[in-house]
N, C-alpha and C. Protein backbone atom coordinates (compact mmCIF):
# COMPACT_ATOMS: atom_id res chain seq x y z
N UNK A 1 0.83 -1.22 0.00
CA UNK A 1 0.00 0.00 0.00
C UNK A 1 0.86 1.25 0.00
N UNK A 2 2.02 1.21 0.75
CA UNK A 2 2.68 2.12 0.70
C UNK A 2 3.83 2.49 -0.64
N UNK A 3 4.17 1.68 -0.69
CA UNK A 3 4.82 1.55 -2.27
C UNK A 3 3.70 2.61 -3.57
N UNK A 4 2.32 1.95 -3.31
CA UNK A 4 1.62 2.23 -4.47
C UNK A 4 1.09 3.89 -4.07
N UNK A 5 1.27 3.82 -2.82
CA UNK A 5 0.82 5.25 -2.92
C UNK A 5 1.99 6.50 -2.84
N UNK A 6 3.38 6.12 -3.11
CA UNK A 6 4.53 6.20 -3.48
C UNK A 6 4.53 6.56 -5.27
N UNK A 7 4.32 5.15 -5.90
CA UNK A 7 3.81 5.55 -6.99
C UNK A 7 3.14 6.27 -7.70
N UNK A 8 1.76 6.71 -6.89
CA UNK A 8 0.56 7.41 -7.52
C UNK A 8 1.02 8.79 -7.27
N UNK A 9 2.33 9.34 -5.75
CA UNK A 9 2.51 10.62 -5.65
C UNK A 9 3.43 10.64 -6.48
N UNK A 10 4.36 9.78 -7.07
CA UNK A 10 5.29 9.85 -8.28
C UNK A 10 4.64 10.43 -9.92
N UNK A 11 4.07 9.83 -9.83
CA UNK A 11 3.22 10.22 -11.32
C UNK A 11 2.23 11.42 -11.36
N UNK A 12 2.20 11.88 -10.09
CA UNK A 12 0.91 13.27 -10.06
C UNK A 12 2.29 14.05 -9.68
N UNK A 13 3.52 13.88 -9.54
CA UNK A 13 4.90 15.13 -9.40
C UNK A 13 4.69 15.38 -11.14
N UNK A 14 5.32 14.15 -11.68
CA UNK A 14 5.77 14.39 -13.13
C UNK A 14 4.74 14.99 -14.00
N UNK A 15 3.35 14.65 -14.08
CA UNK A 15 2.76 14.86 -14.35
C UNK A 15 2.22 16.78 -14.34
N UNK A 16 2.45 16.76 -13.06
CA UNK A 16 2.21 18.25 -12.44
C UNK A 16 3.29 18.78 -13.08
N UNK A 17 4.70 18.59 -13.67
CA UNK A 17 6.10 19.34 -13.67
C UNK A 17 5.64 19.52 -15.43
N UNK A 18 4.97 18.52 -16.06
CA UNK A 18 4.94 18.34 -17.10
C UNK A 18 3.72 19.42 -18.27
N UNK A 19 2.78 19.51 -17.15
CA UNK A 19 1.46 20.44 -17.22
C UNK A 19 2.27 22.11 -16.64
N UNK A 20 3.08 22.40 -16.14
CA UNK A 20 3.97 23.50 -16.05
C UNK A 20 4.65 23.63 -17.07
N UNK A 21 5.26 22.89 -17.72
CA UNK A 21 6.39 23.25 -18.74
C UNK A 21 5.69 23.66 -19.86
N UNK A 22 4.47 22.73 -20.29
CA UNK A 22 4.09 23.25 -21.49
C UNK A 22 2.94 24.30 -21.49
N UNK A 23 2.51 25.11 -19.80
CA UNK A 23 2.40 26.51 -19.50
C UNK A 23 2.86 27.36 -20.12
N UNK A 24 4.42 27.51 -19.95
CA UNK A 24 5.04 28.52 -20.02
C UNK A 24 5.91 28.08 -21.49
N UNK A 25 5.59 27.28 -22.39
CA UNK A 25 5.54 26.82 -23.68
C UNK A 25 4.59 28.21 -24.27
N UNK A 26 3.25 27.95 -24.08
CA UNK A 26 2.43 28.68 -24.82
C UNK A 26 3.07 29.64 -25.51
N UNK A 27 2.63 29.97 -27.18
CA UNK A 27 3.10 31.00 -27.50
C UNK A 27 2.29 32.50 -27.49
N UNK A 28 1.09 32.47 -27.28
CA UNK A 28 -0.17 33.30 -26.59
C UNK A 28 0.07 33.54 -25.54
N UNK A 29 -0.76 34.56 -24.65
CA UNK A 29 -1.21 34.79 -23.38
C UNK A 29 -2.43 34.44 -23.57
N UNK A 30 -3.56 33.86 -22.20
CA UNK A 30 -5.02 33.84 -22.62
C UNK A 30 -5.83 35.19 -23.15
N UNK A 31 -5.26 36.16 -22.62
CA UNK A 31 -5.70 37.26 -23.31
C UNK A 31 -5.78 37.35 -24.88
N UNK A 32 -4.46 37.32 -25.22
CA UNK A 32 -4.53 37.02 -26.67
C UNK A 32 -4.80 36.46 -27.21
N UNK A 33 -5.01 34.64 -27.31
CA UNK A 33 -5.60 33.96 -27.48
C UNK A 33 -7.39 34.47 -28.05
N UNK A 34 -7.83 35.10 -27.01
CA UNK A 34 -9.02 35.73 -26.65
C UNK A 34 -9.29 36.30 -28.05
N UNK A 35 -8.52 37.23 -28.01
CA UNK A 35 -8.47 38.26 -29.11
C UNK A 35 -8.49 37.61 -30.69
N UNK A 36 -7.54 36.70 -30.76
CA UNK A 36 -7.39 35.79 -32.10
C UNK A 36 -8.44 35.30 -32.33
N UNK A 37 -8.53 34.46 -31.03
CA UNK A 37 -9.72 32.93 -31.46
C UNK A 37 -10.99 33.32 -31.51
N UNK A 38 -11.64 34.90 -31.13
CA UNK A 38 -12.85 35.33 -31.19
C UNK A 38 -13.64 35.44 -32.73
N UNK A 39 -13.03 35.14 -33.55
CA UNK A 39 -13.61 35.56 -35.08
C UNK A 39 -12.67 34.40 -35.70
N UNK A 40 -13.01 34.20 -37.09
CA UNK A 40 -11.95 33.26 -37.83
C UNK A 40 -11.75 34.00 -38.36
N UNK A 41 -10.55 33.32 -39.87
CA UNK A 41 -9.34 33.70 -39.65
C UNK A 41 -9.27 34.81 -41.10
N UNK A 42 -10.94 34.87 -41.78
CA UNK A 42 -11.10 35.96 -42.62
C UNK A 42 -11.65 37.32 -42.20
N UNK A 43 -11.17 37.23 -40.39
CA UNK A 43 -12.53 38.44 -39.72
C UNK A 43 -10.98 39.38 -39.77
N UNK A 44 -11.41 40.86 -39.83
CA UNK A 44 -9.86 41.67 -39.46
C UNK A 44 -9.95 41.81 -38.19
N UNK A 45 -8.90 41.98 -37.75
CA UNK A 45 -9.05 42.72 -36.39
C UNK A 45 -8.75 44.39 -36.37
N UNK A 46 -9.04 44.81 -34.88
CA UNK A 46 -9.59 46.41 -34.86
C UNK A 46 -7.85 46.66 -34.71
N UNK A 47 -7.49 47.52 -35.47
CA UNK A 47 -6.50 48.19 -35.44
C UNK A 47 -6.13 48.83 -34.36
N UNK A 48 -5.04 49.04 -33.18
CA UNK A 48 -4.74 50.02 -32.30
C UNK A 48 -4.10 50.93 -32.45
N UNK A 49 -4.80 52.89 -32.00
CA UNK A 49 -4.11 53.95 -32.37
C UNK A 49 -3.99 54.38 -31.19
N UNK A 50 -2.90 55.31 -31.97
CA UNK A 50 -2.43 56.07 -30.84
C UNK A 50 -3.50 57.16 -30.41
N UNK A 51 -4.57 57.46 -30.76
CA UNK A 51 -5.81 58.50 -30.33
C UNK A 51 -6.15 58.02 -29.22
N UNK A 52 -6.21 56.77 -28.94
CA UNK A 52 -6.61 55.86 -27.61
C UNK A 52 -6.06 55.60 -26.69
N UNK A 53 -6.06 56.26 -25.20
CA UNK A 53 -4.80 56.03 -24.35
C UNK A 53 -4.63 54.51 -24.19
N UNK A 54 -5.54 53.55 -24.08
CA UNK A 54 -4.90 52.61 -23.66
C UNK A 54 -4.20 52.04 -24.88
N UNK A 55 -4.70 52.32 -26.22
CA UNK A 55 -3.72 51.52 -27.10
C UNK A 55 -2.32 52.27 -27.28
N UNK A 56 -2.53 52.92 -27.11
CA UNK A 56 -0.93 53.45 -27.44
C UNK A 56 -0.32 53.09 -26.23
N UNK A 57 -0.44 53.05 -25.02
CA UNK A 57 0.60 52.61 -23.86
C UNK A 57 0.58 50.89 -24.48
N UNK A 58 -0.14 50.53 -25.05
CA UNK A 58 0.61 48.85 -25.53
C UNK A 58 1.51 49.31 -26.99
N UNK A 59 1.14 49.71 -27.88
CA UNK A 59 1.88 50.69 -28.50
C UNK A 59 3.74 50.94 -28.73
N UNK A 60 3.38 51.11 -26.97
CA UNK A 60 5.17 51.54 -26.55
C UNK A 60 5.59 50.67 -26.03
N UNK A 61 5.03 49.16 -26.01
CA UNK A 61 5.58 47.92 -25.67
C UNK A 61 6.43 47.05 -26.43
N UNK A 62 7.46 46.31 -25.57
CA UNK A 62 8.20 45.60 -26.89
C UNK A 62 7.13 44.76 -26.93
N UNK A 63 7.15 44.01 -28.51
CA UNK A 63 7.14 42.30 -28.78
C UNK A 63 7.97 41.34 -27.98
N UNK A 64 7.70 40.39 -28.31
CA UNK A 64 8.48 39.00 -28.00
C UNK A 64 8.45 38.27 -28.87
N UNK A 65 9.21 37.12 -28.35
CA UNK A 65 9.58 35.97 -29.59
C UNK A 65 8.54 35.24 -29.79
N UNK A 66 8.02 35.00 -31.33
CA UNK A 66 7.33 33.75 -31.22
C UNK A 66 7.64 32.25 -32.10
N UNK A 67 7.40 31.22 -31.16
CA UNK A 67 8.04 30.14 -31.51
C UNK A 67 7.42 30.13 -33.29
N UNK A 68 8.02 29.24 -33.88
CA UNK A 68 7.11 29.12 -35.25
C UNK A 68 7.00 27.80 -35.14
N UNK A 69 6.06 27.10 -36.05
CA UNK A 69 5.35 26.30 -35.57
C UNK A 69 4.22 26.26 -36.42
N UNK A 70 4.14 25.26 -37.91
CA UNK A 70 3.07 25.81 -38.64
C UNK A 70 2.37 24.82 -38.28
N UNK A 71 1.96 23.88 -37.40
CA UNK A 71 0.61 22.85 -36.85
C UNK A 71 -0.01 24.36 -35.48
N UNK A 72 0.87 25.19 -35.44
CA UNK A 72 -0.44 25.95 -34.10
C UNK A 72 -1.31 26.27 -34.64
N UNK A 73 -2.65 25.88 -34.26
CA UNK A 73 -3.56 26.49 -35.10
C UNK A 73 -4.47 28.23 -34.75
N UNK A 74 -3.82 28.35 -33.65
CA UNK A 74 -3.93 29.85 -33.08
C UNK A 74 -3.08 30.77 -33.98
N UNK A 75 -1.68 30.18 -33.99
CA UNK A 75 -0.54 31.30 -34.75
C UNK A 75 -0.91 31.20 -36.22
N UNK A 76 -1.64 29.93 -36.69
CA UNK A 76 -2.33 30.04 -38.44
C UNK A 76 -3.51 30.87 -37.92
N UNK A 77 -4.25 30.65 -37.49
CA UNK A 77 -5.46 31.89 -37.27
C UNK A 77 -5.25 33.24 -37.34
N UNK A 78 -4.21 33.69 -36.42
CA UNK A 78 -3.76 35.24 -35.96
C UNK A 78 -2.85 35.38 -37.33
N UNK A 79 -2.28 34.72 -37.68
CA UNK A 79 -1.38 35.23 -39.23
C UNK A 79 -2.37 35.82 -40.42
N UNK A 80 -3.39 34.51 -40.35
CA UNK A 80 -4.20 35.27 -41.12
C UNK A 80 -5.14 35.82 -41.10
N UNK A 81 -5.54 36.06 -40.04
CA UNK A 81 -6.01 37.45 -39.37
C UNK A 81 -5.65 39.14 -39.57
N UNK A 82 -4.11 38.82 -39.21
CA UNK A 82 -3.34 40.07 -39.33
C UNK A 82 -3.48 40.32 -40.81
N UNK A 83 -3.45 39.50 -41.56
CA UNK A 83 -3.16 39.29 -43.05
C UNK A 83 -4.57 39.96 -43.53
N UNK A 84 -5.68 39.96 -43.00
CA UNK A 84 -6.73 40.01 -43.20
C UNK A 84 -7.01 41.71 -43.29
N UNK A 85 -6.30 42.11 -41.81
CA UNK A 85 -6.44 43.32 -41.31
C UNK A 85 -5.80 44.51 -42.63
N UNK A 86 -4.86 44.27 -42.82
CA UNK A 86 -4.05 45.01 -43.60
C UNK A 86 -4.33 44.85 -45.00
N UNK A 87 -5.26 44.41 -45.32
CA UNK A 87 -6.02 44.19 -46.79
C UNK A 87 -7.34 44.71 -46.27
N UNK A 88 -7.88 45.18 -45.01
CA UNK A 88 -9.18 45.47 -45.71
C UNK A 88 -9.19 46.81 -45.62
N UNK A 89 -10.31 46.99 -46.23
CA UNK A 89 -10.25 48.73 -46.56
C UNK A 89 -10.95 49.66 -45.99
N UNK A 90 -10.91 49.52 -44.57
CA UNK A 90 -11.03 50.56 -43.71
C UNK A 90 -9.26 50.77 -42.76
N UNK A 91 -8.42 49.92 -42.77
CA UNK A 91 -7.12 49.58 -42.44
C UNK A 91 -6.02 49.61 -43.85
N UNK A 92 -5.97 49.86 -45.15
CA UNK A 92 -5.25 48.96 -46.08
C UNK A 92 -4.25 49.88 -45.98
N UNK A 93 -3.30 48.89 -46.32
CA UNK A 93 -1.61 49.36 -45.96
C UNK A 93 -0.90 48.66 -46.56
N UNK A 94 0.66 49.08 -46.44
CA UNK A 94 1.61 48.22 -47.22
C UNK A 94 2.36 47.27 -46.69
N UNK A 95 2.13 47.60 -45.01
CA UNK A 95 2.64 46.59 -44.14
C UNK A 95 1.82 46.37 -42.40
N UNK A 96 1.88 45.55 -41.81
CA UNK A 96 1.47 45.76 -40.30
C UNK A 96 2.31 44.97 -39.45
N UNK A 97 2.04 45.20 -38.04
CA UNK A 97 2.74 44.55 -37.12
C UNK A 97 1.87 43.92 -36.42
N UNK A 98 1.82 42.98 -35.57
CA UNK A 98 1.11 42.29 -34.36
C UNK A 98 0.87 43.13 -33.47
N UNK A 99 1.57 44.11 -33.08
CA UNK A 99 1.27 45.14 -31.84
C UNK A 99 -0.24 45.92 -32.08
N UNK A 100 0.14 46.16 -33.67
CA UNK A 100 -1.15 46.89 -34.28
C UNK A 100 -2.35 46.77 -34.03
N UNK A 101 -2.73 45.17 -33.49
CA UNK A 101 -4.25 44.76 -33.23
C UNK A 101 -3.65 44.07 -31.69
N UNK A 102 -2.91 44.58 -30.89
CA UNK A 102 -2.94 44.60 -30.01
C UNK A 102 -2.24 43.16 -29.35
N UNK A 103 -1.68 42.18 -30.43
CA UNK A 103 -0.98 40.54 -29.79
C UNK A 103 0.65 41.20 -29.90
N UNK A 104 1.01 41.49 -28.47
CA UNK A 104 2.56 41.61 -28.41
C UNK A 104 3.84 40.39 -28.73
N UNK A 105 3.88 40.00 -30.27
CA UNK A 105 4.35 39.21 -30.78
C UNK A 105 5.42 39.88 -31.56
N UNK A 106 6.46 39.04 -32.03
CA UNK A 106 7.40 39.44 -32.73
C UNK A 106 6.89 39.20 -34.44
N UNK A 107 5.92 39.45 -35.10
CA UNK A 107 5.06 39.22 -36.51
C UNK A 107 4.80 40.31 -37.48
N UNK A 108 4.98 40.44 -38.47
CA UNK A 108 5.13 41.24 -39.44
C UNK A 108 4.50 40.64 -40.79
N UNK A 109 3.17 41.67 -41.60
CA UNK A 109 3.11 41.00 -42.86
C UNK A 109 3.67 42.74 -43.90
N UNK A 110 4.63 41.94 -44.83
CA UNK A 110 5.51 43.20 -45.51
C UNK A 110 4.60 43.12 -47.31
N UNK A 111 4.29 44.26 -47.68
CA UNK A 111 4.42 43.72 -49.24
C UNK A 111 5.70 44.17 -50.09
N UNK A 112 6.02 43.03 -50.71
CA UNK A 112 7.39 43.45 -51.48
C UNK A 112 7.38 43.84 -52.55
N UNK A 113 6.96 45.44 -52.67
CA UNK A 113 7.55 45.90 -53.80
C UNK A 113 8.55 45.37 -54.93
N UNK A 114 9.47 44.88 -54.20
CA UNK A 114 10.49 44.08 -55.14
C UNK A 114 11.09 43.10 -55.54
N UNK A 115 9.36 42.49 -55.90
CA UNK A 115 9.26 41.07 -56.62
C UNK A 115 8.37 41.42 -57.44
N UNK A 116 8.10 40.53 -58.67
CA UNK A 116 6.68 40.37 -59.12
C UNK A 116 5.72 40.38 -58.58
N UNK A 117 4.78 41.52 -58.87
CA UNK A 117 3.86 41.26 -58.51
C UNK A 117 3.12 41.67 -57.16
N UNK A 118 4.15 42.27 -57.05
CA UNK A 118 4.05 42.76 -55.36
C UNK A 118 3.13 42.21 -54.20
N UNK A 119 3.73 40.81 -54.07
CA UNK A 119 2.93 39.79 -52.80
C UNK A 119 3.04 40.33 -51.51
N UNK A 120 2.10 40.00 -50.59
CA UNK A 120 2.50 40.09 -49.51
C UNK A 120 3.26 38.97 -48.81
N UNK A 121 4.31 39.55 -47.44
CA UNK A 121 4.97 38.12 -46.89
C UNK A 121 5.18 38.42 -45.43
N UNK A 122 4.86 37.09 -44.60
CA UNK A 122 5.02 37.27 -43.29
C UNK A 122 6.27 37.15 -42.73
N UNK A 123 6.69 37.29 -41.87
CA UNK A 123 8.09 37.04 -41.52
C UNK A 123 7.78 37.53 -39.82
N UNK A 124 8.22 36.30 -39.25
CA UNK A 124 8.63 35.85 -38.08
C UNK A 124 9.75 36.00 -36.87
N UNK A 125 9.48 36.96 -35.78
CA UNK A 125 10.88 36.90 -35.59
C UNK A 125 12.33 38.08 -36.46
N UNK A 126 11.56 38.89 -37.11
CA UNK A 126 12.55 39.96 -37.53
C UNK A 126 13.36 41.01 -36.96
N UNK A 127 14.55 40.90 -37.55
CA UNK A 127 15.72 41.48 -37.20
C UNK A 127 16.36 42.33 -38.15
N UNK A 128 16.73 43.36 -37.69
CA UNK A 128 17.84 44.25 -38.64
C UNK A 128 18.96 43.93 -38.24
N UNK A 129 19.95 43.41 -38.72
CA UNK A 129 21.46 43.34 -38.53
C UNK A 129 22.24 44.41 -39.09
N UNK A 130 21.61 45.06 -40.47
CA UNK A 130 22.79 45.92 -40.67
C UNK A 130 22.18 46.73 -41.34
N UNK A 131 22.47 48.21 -41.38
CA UNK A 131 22.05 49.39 -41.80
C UNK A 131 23.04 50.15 -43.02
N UNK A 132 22.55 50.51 -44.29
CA UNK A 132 23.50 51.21 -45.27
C UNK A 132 23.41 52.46 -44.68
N UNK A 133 24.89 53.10 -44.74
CA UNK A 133 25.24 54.59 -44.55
C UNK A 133 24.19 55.49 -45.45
N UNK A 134 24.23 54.66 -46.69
CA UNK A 134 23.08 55.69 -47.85
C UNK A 134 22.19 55.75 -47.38
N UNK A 135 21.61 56.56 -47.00
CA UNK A 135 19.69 56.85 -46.64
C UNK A 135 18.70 57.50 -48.01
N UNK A 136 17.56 57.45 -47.62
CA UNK A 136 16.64 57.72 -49.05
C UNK A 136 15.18 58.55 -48.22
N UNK A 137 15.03 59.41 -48.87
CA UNK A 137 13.75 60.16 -48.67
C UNK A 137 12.07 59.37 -48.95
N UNK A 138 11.21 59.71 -48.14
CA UNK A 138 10.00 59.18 -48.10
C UNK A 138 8.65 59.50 -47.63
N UNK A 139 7.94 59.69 -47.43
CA UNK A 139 6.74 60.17 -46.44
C UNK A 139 6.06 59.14 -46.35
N UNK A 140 5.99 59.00 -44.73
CA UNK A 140 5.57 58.05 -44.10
C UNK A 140 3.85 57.82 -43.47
N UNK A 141 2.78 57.38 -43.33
CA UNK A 141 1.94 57.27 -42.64
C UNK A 141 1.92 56.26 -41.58
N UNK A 142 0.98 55.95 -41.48
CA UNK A 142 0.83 54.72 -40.28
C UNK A 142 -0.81 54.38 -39.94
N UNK A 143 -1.05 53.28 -39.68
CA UNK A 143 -2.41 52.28 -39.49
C UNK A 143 -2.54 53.42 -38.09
N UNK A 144 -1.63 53.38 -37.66
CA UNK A 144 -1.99 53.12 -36.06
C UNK A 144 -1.79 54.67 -35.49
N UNK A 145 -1.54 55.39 -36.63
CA UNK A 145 -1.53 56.91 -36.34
C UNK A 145 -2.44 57.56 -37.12
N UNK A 146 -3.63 57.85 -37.24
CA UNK A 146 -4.24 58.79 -38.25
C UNK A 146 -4.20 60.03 -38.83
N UNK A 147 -4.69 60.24 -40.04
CA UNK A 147 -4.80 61.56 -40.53
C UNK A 147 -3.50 62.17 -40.52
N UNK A 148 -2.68 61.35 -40.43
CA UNK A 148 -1.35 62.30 -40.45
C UNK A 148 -0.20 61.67 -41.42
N UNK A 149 0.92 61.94 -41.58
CA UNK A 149 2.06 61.79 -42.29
C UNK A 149 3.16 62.79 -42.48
N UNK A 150 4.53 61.84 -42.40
CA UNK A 150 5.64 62.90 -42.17
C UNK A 150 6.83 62.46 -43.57
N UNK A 151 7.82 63.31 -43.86
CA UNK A 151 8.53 63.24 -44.63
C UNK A 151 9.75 62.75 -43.87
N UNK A 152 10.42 61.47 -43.95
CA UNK A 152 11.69 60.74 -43.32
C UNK A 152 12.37 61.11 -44.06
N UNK A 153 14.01 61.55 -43.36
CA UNK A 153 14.88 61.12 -44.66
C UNK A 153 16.25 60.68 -43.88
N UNK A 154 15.97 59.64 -42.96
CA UNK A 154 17.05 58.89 -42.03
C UNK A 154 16.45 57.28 -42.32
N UNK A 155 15.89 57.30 -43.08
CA UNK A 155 15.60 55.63 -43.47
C UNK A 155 17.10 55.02 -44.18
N UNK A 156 17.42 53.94 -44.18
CA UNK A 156 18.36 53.13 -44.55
C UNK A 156 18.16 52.67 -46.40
N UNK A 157 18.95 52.99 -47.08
CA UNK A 157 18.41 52.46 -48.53
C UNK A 157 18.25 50.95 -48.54
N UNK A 158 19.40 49.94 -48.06
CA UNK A 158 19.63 49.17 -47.72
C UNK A 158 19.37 48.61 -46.31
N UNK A 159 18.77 47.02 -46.18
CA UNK A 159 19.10 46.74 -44.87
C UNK A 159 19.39 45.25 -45.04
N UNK A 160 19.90 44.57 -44.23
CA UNK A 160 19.63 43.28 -44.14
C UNK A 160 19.45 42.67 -42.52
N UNK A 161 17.95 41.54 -42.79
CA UNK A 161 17.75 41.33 -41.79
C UNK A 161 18.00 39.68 -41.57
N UNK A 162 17.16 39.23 -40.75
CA UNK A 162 17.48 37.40 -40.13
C UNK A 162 15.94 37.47 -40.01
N UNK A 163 14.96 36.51 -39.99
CA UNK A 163 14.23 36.13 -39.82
C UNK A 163 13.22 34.65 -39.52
N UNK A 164 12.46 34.34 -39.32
CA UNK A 164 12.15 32.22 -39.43
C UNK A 164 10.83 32.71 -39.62
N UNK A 165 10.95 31.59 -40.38
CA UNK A 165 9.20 31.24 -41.20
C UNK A 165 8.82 29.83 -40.61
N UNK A 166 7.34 30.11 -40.98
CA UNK A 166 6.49 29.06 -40.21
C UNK A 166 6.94 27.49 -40.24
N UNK A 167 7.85 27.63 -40.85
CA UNK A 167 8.48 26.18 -41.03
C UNK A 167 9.51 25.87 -40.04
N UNK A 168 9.84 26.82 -39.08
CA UNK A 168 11.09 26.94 -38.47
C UNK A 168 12.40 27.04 -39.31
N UNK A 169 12.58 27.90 -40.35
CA UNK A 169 13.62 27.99 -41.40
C UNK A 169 14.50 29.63 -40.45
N UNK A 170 15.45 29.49 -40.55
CA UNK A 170 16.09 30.77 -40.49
C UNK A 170 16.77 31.58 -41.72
N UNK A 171 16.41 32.52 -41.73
CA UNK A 171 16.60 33.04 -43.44
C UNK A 171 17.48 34.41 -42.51
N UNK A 172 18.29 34.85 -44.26
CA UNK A 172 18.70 35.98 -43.81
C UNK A 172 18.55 36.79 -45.35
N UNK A 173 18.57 38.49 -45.31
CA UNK A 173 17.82 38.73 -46.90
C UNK A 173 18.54 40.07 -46.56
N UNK A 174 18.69 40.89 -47.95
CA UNK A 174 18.60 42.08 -48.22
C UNK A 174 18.06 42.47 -48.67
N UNK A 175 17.40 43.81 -48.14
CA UNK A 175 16.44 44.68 -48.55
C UNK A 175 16.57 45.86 -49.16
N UNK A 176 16.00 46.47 -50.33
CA UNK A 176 16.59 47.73 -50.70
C UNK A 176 15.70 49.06 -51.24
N UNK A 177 15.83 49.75 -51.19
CA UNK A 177 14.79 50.66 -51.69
C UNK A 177 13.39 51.09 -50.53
N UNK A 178 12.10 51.08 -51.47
CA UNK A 178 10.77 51.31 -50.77
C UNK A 178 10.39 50.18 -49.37
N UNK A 179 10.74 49.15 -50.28
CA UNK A 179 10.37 47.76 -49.45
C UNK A 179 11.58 47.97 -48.01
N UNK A 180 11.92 48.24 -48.12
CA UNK A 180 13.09 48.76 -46.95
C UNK A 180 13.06 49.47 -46.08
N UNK A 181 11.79 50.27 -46.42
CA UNK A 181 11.19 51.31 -45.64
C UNK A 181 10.29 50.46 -45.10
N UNK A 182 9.58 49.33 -45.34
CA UNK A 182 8.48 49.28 -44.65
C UNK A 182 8.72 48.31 -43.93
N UNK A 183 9.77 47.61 -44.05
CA UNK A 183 10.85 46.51 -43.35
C UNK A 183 11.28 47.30 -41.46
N UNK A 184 11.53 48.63 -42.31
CA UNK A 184 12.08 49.21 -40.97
C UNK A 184 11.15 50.05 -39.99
N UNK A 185 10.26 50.48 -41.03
CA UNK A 185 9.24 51.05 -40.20
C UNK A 185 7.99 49.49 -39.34
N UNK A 186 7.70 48.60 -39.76
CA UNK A 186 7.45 47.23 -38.77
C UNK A 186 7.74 47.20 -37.94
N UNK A 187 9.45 46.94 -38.43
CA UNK A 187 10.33 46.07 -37.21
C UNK A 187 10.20 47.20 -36.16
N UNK A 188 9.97 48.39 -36.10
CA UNK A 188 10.24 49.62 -35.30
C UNK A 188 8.98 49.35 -34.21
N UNK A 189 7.83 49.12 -34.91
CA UNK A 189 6.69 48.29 -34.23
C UNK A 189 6.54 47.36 -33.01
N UNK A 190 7.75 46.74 -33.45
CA UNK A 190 8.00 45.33 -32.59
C UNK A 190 8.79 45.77 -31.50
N UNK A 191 9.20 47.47 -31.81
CA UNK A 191 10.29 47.69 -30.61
C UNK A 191 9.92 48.39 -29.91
N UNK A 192 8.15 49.01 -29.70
CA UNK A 192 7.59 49.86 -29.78
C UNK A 192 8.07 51.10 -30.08
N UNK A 193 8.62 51.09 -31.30
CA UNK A 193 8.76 52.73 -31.75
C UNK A 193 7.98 53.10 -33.01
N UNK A 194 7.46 54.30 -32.59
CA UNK A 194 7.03 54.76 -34.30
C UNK A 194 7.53 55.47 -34.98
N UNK A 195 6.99 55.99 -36.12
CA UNK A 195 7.96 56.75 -36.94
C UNK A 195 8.24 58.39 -36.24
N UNK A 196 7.25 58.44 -35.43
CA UNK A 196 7.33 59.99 -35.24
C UNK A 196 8.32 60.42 -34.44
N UNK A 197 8.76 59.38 -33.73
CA UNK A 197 10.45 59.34 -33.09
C UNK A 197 10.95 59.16 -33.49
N UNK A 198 11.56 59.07 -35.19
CA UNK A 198 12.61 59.43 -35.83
C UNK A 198 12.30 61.33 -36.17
N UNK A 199 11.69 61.94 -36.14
CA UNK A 199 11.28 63.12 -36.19
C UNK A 199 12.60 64.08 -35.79
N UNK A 200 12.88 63.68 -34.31
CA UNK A 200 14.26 64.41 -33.93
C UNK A 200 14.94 64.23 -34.33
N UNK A 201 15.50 63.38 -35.37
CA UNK A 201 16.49 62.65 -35.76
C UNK A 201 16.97 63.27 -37.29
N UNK A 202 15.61 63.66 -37.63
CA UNK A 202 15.30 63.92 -38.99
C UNK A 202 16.58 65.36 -39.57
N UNK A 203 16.96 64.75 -40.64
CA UNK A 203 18.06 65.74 -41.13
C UNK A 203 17.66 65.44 -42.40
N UNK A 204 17.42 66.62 -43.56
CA UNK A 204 17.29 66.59 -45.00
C UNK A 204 18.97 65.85 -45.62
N UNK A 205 18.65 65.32 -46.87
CA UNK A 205 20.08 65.00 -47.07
C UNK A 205 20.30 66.19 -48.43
N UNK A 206 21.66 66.12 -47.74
CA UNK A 206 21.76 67.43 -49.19
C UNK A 206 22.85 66.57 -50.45
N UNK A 207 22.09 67.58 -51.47
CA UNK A 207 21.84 66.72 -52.96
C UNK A 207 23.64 67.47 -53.36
């Protein structure tokens, strides 16, 4: 008797250690979760601006990492969700971030100007590693800022970043031109920065 009830507290430890680990696995919070799994995966979600105090204090939050993992069927939902958001046309844009509808994730959907055809593409996990000295002029808007827009001219012509796709692939790419802008203005997303804090920064380049 004592043995077995030895046993039974053996298997409700591991068990218990085992129901913890894949806790703090999750790549959601239940909150977010919330937010995703409330609509499928052709509904958009509500964009967050900065007009709104509480969205903008998430806003100025970093992202985090998210595992990739193309069997989650939450992170296929919220991808194309986000994907959803930024195509419809009360939101349409050339790029968005996860922060944007409020899931503090490291997620980005970019369209690339510079391919055929100009697709859109998600990318996971993005990074800038390296910045060209050349910079290029632009005027910028934003989803998540209204009615407004500014003229940059501290954007990078060039960048190259690192990124993983839903496959768990690690890629690394260069970016150049327009599409480069919207590469950097994202990732800026994920760091909570927006464009309007490059503002101080802002120096015309002379021709």
């Amino acid at each position: 008797m004592g043995k077995q009830l030895i046993l039974v507290f053996g298997l409700v430890l591991v068990f218990g250690c085992s129901s913890s680990k894949n806790i703090t696995k999750k790549s959601f919070s239940e909150e977010e979760i919330k937010l995703i799994m409330n609509a499928d995966s052709l509904k958009p979600m509500r964009v967050y601006k900065i007009t709104n105090e509480k969205d903008s204090l998430l806003l100025r939050m970093k992202s985090s990492y998210i595992k990739p993992d193309a069997n989650n069927l939450i992170l296929q939902n919220f991808i194309k969700r986000l994907y959803a958001t930024v195509r419809d046309s009360t939101s349409l844009g050339v790029g968005i971030a996860a922060p944007q509808v409020g899931i503090l994730k490291n997620i980005i959907w970019v369209q690339r100007f510079d391919k055929d055809n100009f697709p859109f593409e998600v990318y996971l996990n993005p990074k800038i590693i390296s910045y060209s000295e050349q910079k290029q002029t632009m005027r910028e808007g934003c989803l998540s800022i209204p009615d407004r827009s500014e003229t940059l001219y501290n954007r990078a012509n060039t960048i190259t970043i690192t990124y993983d796709t839903m496959q768990n692939e690690q890629k690394t790419e260069s970016i150049t031109n327009f599409t480069a802008i919207i590469f950097q203005h994202e990732i800026d997303h994920l760091n909570g920065i927006l464009y309007l804090d490059h503002l101080n920064e802002n120096i015309p380049i002379k021709l």
